[in-house]
Protein backbone atom coordinates (compact mmCIF):
# COMPACT_ATOMS: atom_id res chain seq x y z
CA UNK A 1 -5.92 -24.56 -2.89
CA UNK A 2 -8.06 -21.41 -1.89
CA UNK A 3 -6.43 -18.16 -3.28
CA UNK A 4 -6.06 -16.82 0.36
CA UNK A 5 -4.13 -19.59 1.61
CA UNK A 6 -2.01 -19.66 -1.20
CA UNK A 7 -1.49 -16.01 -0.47
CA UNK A 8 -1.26 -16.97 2.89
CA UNK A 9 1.19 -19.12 2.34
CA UNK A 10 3.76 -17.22 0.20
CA UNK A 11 3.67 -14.09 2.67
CA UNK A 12 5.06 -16.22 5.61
CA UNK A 13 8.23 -17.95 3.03
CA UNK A 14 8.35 -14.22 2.56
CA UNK A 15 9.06 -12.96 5.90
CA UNK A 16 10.92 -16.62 6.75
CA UNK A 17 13.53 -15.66 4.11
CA UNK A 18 14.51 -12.47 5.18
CA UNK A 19 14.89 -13.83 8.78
CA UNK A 20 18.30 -15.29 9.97
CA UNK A 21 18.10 -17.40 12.81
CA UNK A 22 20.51 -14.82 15.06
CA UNK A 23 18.00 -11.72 13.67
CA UNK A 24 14.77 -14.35 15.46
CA UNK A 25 17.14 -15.04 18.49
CA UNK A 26 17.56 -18.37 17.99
CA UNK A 27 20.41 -21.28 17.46
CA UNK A 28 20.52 -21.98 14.16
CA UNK A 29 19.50 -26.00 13.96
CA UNK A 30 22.45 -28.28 12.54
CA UNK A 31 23.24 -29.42 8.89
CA UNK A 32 23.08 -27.83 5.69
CA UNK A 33 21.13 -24.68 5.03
CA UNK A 34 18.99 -24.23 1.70
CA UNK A 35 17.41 -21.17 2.42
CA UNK A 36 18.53 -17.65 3.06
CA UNK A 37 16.94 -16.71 6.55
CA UNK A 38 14.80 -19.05 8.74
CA UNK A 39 14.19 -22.83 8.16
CA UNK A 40 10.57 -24.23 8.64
CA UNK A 41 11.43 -26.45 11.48
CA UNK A 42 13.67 -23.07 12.96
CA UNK A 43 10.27 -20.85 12.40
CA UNK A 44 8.02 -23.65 14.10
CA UNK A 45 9.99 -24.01 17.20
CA UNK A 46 10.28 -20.32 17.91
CA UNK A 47 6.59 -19.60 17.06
CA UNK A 48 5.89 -22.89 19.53
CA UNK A 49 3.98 -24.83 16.84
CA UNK A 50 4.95 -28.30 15.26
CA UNK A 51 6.80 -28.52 12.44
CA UNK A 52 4.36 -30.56 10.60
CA UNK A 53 1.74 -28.04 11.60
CA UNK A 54 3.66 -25.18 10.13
CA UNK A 55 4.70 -27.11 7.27
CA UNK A 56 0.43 -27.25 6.80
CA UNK A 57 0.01 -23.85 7.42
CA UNK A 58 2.09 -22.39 4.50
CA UNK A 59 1.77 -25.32 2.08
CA UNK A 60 -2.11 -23.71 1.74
CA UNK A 61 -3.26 -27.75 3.68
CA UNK A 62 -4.32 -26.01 7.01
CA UNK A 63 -7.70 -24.62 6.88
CA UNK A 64 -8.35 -22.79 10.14
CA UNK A 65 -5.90 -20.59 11.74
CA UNK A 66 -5.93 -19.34 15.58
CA UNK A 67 -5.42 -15.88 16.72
CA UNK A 68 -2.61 -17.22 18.82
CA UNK A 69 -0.82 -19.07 16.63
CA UNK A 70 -0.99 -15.83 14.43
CA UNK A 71 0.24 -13.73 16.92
CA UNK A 72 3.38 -16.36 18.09
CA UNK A 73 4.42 -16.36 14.29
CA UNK A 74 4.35 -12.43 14.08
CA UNK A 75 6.04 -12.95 16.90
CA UNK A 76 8.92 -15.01 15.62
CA UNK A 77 9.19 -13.52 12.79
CA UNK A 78 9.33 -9.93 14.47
CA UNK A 79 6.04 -8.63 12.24
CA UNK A 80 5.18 -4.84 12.44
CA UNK A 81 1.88 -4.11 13.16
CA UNK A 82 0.67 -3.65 9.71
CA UNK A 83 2.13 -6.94 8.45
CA UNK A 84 0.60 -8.12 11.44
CA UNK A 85 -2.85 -7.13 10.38
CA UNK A 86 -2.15 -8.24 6.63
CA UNK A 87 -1.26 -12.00 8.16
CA UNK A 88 -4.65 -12.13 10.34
CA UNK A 89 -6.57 -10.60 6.88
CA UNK A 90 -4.88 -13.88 4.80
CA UNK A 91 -5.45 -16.49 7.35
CA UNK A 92 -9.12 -15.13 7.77
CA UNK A 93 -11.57 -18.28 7.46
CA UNK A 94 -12.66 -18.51 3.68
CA UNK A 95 -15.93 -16.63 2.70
CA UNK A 96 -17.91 -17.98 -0.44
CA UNK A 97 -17.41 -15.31 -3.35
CA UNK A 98 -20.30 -12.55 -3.11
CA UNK A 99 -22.39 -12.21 -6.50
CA UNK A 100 -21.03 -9.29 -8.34
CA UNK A 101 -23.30 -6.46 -7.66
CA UNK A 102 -23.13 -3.57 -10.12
CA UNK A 103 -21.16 -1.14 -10.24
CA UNK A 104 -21.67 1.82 -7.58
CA UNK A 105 -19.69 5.09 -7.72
CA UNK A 106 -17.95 6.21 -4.53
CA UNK A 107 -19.15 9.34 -3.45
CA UNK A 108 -16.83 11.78 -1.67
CA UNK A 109 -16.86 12.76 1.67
CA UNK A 110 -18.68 16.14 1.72
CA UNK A 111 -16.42 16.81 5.50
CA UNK A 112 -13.57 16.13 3.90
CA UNK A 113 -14.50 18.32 0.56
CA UNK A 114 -15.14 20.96 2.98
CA UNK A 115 -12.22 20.48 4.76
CA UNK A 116 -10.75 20.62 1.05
CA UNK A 117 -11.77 24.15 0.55
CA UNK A 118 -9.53 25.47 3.00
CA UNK A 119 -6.60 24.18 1.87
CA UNK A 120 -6.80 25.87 -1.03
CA UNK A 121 -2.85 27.06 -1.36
CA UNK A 122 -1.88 23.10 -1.06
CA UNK A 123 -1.94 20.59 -3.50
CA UNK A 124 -4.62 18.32 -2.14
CA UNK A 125 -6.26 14.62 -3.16
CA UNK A 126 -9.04 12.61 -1.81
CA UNK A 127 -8.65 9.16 -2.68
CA UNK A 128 -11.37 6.31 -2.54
CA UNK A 129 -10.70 2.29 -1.92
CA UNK A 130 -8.68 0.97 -5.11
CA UNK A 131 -6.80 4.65 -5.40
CA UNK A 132 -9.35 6.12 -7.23
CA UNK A 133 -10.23 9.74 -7.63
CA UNK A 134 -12.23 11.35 -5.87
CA UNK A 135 -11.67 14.99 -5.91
CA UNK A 136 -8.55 16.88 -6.61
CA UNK A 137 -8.11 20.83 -6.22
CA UNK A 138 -5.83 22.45 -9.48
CA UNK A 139 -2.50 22.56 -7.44
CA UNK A 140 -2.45 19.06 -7.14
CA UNK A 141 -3.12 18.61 -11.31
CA UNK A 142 -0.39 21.24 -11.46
CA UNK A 143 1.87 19.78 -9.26
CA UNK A 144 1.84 16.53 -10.81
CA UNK A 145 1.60 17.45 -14.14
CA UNK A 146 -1.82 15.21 -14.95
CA UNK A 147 -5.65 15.87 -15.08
CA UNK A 148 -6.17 13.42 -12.41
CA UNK A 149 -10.03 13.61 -12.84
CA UNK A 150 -12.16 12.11 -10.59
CA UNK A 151 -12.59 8.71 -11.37
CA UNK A 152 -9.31 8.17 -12.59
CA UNK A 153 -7.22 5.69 -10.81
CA UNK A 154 -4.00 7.14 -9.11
CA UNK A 155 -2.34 3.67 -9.11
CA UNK A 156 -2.33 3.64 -12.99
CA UNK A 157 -1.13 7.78 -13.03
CA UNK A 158 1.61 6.18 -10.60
CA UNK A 159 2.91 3.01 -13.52
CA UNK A 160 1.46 3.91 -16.82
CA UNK A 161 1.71 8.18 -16.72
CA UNK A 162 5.57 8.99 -18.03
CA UNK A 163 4.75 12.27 -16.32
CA UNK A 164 5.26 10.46 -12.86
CA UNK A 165 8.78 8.81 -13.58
CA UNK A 166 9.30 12.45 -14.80
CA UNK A 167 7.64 14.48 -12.04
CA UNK A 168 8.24 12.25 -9.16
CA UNK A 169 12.08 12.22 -8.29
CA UNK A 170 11.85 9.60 -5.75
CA UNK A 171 9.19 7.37 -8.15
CA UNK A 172 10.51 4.61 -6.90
CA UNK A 173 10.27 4.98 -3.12
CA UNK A 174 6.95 6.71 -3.60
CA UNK A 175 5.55 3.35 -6.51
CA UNK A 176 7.13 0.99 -4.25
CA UNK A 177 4.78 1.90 -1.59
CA UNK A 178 1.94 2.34 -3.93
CA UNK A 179 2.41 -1.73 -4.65
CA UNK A 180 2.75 -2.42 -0.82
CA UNK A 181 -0.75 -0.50 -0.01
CA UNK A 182 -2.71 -2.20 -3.28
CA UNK A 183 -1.56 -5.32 -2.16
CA UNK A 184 -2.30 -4.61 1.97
CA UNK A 185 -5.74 -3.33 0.03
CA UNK A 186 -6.56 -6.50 -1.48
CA UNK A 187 -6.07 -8.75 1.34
CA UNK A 188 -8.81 -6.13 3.09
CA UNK A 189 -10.90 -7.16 0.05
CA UNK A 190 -10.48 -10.77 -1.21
CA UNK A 191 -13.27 -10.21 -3.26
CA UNK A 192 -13.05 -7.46 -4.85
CA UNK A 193 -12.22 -8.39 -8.51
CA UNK A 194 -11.57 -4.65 -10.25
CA UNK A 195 -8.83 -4.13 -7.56
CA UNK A 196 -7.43 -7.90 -8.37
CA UNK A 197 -7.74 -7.00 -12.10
CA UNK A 198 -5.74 -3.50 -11.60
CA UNK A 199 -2.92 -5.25 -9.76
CA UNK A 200 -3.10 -8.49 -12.29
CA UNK A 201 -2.89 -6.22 -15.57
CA UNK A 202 -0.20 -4.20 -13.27
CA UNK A 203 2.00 -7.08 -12.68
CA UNK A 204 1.64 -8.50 -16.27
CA UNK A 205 2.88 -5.25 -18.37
CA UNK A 206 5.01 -3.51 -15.21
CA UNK A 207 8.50 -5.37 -14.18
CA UNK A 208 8.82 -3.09 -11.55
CA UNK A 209 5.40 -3.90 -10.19
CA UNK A 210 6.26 -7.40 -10.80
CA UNK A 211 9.24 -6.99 -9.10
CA UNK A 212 7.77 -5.11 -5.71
CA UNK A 213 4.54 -7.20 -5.65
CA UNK A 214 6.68 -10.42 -5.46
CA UNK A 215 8.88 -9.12 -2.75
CA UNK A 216 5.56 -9.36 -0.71
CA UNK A 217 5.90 -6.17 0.93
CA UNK A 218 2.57 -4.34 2.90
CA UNK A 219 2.26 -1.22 4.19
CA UNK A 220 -0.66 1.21 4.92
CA UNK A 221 -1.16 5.07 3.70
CA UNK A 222 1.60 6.20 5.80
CA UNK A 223 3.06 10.18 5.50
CA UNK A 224 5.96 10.18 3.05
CA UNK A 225 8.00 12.46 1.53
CA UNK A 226 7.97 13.26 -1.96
CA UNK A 227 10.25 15.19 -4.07
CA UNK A 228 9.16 17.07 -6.72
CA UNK A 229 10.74 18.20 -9.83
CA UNK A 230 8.73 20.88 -11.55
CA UNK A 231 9.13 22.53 -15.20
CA UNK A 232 8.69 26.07 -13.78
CA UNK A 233 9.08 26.19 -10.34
CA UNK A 234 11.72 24.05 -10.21
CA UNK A 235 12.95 21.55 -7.01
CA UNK A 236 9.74 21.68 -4.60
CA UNK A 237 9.77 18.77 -1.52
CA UNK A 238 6.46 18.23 0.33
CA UNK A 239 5.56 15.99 3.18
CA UNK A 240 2.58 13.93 2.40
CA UNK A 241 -0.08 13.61 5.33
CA UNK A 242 -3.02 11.41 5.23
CA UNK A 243 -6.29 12.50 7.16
CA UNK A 244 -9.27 9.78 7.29
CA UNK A 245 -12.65 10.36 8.95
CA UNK A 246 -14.16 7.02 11.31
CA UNK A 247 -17.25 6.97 9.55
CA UNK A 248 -15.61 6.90 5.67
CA UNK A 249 -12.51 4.85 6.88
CA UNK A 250 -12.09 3.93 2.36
CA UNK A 251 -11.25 7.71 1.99
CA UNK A 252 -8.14 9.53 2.22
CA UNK A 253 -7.68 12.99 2.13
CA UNK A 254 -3.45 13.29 1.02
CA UNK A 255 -1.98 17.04 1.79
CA UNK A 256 1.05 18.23 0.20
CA UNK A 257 2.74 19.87 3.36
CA UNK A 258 6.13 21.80 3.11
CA UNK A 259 7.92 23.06 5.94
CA UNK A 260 7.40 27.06 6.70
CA UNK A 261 9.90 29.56 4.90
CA UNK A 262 11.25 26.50 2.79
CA UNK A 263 11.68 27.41 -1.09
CA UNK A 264 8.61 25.02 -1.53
CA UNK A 265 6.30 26.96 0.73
CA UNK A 266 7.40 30.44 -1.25
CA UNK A 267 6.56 29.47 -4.55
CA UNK A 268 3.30 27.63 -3.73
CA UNK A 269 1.16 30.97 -3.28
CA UNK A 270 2.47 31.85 -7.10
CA UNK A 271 1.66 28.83 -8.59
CA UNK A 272 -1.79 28.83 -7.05
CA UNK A 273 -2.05 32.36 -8.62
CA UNK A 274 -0.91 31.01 -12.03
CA UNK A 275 -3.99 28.74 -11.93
CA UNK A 276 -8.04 28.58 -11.01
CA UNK A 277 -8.08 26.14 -8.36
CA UNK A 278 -11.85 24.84 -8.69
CA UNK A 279 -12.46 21.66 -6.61
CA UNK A 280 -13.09 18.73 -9.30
């Protein structure tokens, strides 16, 4: 079966599992239950579909998919609006695979290195699609105790960098989320085969990426907070904001906010005086 229906597939059992019939607002149906949350014929009734239909749907045998029977199973199965958008991206009609083209480099923003410049006393990232590097200012290498050179990918820093699982005190609140974005990233891009690759290789060598990825989990760059655990400066907590621009919608500028007169704040202005904060 097509890879996207397959994925298809496998995110609704997802979202059916975790679903009790009382949590959908439904009667359970009669006789024994083999699954945790929802039963198929449950799911199809509340969605108003046929059973056999659904039964199509996420057995990867149902090739076209309406809006509105998209929307009446986010519905039912009470779908935020980001898993909402990742269940119209899976059930989008299959594309023939695009010749591979080579390889372009991303080139960053020059608004948002601008707007880069003045934030000069925050640790600061501008990420491309994939999590790749674009530019970095020093606070942010300092920070997070890598390089973290442009081109690198931030996904790998995040699974395969011990300085992260060091750094990072809530690694895995902050990697879970990095799995949940790749994965809302790739069904953006079914065809793009480096970010398939990353995530593949990720999933092969990483339990815990194995582990998040099959939970099935999506979520976009949202803020979060991160805590911080640094050699010198000790605790720091920051707030992490994400600024995008309409016309480079792939790029995200991440700021390192802390609130004012916290211990975090105080101690930022030294470390940036510790270091020459060129923008990379």
């Amino acid at each position: 079966m097509p890879r996207d229906r397959a994925a298809l597939g496998a995110f609704l059992r997802s979202r059916r599992d975790r679903l009790t019939p009382s949590q959908a607002g439904i009667e359970p149906f009669p006789g024994a239950r083999r699954v945790p949350g929802l039963r198929r014929d449950e799911l199809a009734v509340a969605a108003g579909v046929s059973p056999d239909y659904y039964s199509r749907l996420e057995q990867g045998r149902q090739a076209n998919v309406s809006a509105a029977v998209l929307d009446a199973l986010a519905r039912a199965l009470r779908l935020d609006e980001v898993e909402r958008a990742h269940l119209h991206d899976l059930a989008a009609p299959t594309t023939p695979r695009r010749p591979a083209t080579p390889r372009t480099v991303q080139r960053p923003d020059p608004g948002l290195l601008r707007l880069m410049d003045t934030l000069h006393q925050v640790p600061v990232l501008l990420l491309g699609h994939r999590g790749e590097v674009l530019a970095r200012n020093g606070l942010l290498a300092e920070i997070l105790g890598s390089p973290l050179e442009p081109g690198a990918s931030f996904v790998r820093y995040m699974f395969q960098d011990a300085t992260a699982r060091e750094r990072i005190v809530n690694w895995s609140d902050f990697a879970s989320a990095t799995v949940a974005t790749m994965r809302r990233e790739m069904a953006r891009r079914p065809h793009d085969r480096r970010l398939t690759a990353l995530m593949d290789e990720l999933r092969t060598t990483d339990r815990d990426v194995a582990q998040w990825w099959d939970d099935h989990g999506v979520r976009d760059y949202a803020s979060v907070n991160k805590r911080i655990q640094h050699p010198t400066a000790g605790p720091m907590s920051f707030n992490i904001e994400i600024v995008c621009t309409p016309h480079e919608p792939d790029q995200r500028l991440v700021v390192y906010t802390s609130e004012p007169d916290s211990p975090t704040a105080r101690v930022l202005p030294i470390l940036a005086g510790w270091i020459a904060v060129p923008r990379r």
